[in-house]
C-alpha atoms as a PDB file:
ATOM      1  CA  UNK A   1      16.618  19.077 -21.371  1.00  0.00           C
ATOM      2  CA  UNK A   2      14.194  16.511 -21.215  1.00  0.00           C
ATOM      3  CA  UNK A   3      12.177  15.761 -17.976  1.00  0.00           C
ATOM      4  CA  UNK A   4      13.788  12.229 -17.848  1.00  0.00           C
ATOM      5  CA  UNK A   5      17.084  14.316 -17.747  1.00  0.00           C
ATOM      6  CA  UNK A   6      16.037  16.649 -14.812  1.00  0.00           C
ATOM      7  CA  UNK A   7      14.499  14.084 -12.577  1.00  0.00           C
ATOM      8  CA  UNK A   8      17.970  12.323 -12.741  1.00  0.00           C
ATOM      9  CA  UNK A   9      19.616  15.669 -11.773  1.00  0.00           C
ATOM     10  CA  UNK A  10      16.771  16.096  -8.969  1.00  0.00           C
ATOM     11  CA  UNK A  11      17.527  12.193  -8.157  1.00  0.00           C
ATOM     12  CA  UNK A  12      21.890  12.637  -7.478  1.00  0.00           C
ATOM     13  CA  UNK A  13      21.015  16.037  -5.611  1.00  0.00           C
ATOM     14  CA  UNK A  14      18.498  14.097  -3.161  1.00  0.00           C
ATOM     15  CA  UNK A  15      20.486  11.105  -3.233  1.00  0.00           C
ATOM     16  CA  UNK A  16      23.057  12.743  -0.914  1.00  0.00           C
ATOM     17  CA  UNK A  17      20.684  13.741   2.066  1.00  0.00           C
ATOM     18  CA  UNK A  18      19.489   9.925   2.369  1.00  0.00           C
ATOM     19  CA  UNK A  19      20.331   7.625   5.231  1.00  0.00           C
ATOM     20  CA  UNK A  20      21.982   4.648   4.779  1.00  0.00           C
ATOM     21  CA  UNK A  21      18.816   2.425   4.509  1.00  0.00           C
ATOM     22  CA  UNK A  22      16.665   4.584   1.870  1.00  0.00           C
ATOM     23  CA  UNK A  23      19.860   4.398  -0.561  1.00  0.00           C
ATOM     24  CA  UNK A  24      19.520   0.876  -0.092  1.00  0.00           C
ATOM     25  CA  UNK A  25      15.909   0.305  -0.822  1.00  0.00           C
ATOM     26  CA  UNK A  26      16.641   3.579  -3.539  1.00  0.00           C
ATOM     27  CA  UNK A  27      19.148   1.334  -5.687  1.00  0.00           C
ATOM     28  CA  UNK A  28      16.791  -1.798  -5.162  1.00  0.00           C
ATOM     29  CA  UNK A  29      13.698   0.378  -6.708  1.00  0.00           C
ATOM     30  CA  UNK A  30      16.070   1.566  -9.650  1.00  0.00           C
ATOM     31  CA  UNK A  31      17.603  -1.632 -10.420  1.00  0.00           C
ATOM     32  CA  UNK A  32      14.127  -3.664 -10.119  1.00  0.00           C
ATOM     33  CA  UNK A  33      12.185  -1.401 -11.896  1.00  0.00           C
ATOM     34  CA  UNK A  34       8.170  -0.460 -11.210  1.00  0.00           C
ATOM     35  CA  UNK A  35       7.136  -3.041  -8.136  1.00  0.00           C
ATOM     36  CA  UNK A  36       5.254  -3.308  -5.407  1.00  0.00           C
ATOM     37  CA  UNK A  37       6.938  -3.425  -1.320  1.00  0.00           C
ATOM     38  CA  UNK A  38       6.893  -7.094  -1.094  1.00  0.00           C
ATOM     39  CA  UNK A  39       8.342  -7.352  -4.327  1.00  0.00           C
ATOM     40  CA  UNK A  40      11.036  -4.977  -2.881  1.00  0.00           C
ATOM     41  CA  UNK A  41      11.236  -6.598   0.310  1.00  0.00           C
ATOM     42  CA  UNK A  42      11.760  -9.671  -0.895  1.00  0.00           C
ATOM     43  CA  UNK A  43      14.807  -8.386  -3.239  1.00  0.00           C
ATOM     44  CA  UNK A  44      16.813  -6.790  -0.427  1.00  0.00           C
ATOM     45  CA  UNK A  45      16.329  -9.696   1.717  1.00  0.00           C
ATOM     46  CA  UNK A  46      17.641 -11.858  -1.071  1.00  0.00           C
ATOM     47  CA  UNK A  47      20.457  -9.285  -1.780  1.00  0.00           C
ATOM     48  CA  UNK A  48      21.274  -9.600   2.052  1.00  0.00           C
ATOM     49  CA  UNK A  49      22.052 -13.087   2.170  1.00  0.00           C
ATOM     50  CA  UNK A  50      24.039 -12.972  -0.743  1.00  0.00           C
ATOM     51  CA  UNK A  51      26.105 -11.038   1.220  1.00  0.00           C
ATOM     52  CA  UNK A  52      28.927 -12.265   3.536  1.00  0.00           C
ATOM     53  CA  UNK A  53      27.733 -12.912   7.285  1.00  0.00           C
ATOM     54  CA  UNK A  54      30.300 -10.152   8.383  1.00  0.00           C
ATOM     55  CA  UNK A  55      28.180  -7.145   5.814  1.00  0.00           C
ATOM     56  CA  UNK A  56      25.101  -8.493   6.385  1.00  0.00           C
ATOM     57  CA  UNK A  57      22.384  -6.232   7.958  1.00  0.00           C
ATOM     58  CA  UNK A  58      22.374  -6.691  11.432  1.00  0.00           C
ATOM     59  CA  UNK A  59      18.846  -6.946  11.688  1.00  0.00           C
ATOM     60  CA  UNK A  60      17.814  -8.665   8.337  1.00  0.00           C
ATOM     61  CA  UNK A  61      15.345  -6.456   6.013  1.00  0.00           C
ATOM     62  CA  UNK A  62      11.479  -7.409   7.225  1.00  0.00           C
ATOM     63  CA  UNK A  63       8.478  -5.031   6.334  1.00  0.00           C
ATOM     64  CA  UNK A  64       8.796  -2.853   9.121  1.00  0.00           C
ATOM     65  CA  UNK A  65      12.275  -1.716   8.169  1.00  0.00           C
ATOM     66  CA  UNK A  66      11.480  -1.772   4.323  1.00  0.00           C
ATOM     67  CA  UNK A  67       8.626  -0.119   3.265  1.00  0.00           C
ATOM     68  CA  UNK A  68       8.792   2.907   5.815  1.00  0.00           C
ATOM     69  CA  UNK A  69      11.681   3.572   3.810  1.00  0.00           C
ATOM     70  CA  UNK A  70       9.647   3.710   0.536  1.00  0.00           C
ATOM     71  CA  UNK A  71       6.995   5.610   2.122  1.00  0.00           C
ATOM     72  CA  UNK A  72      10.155   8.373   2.883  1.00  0.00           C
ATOM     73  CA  UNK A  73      11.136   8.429  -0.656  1.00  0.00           C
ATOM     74  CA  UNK A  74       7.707   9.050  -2.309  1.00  0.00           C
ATOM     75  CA  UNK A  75       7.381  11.780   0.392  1.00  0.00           C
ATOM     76  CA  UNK A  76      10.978  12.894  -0.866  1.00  0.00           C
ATOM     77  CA  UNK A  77       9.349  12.762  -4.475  1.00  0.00           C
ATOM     78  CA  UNK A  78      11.723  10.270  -5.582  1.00  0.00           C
ATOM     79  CA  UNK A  79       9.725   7.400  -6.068  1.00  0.00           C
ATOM     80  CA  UNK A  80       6.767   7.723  -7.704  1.00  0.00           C
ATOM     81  CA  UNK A  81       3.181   5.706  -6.726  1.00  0.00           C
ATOM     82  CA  UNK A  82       1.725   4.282  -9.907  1.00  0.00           C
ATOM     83  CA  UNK A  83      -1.554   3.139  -8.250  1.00  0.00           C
ATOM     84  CA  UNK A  84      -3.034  -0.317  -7.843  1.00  0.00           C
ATOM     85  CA  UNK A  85      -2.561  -2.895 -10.022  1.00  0.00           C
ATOM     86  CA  UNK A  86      -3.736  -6.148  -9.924  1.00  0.00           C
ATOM     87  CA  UNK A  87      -1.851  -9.647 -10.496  1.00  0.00           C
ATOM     88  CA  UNK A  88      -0.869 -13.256  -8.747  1.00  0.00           C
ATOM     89  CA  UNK A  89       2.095 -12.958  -6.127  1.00  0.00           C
ATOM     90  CA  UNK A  90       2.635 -15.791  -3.850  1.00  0.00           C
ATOM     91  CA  UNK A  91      -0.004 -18.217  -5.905  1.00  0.00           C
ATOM     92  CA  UNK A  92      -2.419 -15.768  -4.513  1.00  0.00           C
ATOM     93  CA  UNK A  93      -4.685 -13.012  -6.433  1.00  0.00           C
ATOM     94  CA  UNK A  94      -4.046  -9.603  -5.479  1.00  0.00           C
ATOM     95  CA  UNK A  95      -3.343  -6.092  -5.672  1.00  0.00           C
ATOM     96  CA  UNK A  96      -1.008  -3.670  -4.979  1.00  0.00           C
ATOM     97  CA  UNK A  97       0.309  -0.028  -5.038  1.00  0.00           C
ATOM     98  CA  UNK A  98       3.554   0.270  -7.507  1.00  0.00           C
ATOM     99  CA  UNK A  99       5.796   2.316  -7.293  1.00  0.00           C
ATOM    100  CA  UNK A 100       9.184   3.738  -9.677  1.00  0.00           C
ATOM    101  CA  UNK A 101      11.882   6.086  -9.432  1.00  0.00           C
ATOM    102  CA  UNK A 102      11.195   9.438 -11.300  1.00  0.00           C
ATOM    103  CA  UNK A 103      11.851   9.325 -15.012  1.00  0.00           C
ATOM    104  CA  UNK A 104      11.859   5.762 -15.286  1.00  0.00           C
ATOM    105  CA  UNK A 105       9.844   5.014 -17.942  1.00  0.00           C
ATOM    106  CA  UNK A 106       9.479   1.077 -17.560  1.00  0.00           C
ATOM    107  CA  UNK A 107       6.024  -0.909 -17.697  1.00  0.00           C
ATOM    108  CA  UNK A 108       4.808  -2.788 -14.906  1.00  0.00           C
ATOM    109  CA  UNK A 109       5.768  -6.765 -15.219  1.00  0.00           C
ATOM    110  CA  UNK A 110       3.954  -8.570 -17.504  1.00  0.00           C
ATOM    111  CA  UNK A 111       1.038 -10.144 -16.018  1.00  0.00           C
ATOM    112  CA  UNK A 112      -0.600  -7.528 -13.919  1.00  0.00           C
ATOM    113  CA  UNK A 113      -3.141  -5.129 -14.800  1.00  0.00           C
ATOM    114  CA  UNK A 114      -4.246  -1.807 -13.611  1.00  0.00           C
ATOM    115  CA  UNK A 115      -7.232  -2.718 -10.753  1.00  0.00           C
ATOM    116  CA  UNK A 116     -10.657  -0.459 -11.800  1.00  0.00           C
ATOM    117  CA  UNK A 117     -10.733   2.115  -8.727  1.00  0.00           C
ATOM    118  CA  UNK A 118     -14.426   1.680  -6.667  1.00  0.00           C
ATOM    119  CA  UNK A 119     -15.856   4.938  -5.628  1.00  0.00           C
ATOM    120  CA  UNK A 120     -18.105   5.134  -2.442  1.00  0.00           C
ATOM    121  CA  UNK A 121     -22.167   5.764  -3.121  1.00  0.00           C
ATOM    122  CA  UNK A 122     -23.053   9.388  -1.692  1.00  0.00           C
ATOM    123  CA  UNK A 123     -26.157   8.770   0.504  1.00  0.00           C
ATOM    124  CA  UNK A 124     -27.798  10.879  -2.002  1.00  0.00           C
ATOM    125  CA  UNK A 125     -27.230   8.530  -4.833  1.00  0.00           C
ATOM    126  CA  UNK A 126     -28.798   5.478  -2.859  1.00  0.00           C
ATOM    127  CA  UNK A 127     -31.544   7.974  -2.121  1.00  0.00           C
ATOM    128  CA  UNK A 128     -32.638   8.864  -5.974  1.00  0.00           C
ATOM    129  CA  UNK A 129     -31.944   5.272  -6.784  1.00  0.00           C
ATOM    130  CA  UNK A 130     -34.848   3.619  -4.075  1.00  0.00           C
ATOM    131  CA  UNK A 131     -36.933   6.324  -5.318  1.00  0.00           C
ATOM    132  CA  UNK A 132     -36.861   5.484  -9.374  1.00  0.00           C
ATOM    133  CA  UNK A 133     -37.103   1.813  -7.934  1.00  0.00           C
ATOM    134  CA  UNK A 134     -40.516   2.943  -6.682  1.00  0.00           C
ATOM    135  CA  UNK A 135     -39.179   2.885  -3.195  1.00  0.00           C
ATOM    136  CA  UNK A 136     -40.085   6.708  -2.390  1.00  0.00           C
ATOM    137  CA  UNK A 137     -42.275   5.311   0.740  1.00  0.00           C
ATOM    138  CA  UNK A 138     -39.192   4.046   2.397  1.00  0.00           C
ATOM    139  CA  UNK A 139     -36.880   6.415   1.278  1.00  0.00           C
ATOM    140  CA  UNK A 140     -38.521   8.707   3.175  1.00  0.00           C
ATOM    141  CA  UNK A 141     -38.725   7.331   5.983  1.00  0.00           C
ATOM    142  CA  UNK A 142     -34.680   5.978   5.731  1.00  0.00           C
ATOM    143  CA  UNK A 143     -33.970  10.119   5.335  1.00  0.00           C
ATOM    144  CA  UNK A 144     -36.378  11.070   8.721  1.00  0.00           C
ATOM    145  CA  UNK A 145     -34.819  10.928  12.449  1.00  0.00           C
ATOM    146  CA  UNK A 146     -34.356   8.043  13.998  1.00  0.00           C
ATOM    147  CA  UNK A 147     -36.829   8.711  16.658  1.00  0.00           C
ATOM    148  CA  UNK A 148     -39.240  10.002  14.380  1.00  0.00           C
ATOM    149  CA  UNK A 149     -38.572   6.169  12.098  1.00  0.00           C
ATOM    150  CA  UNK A 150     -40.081   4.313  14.618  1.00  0.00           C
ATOM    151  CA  UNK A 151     -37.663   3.574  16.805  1.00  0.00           C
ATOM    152  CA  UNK A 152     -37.928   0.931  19.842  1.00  0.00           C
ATOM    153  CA  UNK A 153     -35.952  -0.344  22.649  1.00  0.00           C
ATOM    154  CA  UNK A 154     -35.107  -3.883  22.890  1.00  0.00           C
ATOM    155  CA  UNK A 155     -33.097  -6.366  24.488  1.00  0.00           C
ATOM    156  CA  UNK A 156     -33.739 -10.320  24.767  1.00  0.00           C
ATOM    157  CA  UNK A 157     -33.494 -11.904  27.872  1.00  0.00           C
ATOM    158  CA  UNK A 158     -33.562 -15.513  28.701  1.00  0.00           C
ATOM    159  CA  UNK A 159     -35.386 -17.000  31.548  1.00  0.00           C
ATOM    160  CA  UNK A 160     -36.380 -20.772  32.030  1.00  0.00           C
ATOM    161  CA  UNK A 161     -35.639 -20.799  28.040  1.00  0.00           C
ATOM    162  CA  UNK A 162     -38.430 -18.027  27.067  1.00  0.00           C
ATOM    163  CA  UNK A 163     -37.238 -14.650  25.579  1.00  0.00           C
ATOM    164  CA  UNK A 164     -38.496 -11.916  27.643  1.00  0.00           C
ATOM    165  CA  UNK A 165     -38.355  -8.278  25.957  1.00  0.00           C
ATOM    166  CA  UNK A 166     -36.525  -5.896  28.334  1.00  0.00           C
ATOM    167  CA  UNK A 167     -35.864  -1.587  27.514  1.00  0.00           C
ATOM    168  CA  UNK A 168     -31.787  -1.299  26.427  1.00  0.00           C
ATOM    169  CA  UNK A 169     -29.973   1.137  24.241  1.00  0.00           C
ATOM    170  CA  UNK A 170     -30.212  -0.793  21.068  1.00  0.00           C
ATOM    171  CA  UNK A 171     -31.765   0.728  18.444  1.00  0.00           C
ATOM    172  CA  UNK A 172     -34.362  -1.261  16.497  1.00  0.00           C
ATOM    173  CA  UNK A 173     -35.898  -0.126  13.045  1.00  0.00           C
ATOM    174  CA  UNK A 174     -39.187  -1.229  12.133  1.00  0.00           C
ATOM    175  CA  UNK A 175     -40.336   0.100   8.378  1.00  0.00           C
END
């Protein structure tokens, strides 16, 4: 067996212990392929109208009903998160998390492209870069105690349209 073959087995054996509302948004993933929640919020609420006034949802289908429902099924394992791509939706640039059902093997829609993932700069990293600018001085004094940095209270005052310096809790660097 293949593992598209499994995760369809896995996929009918789960598909029985979910409510009413994640088969919905379930058969909307699988029929639409990999998309984002707006993408498959905007499908059920366009499936619901369709509908006749009498089988409509009572409530309609808006984001708060929608996409905790897709966060349930990639908890499940059924839908998987492809990451972040990035693409126009709404005449707008931007990016968002896709997701597919297990074992589907369909590309994301034409037009949007996977988004470059920023990592966060370790202190550490800022640190040995000031000191190959030539910045060791400062660096230094950036890695000591505040109190030790030359720390002073502040706080500006007006009266009669002078600033008067008065002790607070702000802290104030001076390098």
């Amino acid at each position: 067996m293949s593992v598209t073959e499994t995760s369809i087995e896995v996929l009918d054996k789960v598909r029985g212990s979910l409510n009413r509302d994640q088969r919905i948004v379930l058969a909307m993933i699988e029929e639409l392929g990999p998309c984002h929640n707006n993408r498959i919020l905007e499908a059920l609420q366009q499936a619901d109208r369709a509908k006749k006034r009498v089988d409509r949802r009572s409530v309609g289908w808006v984001s708060n009903n929608a996409w905790p429902r897709v966060y349930d099924l990639l908890l499940v394992g059924v839908v998987i998160d492809m990451g972040k791509y990035k693409g126009v939706w709404d005449g707008r640039n931007v990016s968002f998390n896709f997701r597919r059902i297990a074992g589907d093997a369909r590309a994301v829609p034409p037009g949007w492209v996977k988004a470059k993932v920023k990592r966060k700069i370790s202190p550490n990293r800022v640190k040995a870069w000031l000191s190959a600018q030539g910045n060791a001085g400062n660096v230094d004094k950036m890695a000591m105690d505040a109190s030790a940095a030359g720390r002073k209270l502040r706080e500006y005052r007006r009266v009669k349209g002078r600033k008067l310096t008065r002790k607070t809790k702000q802290l104030v660097f001076e390098f």
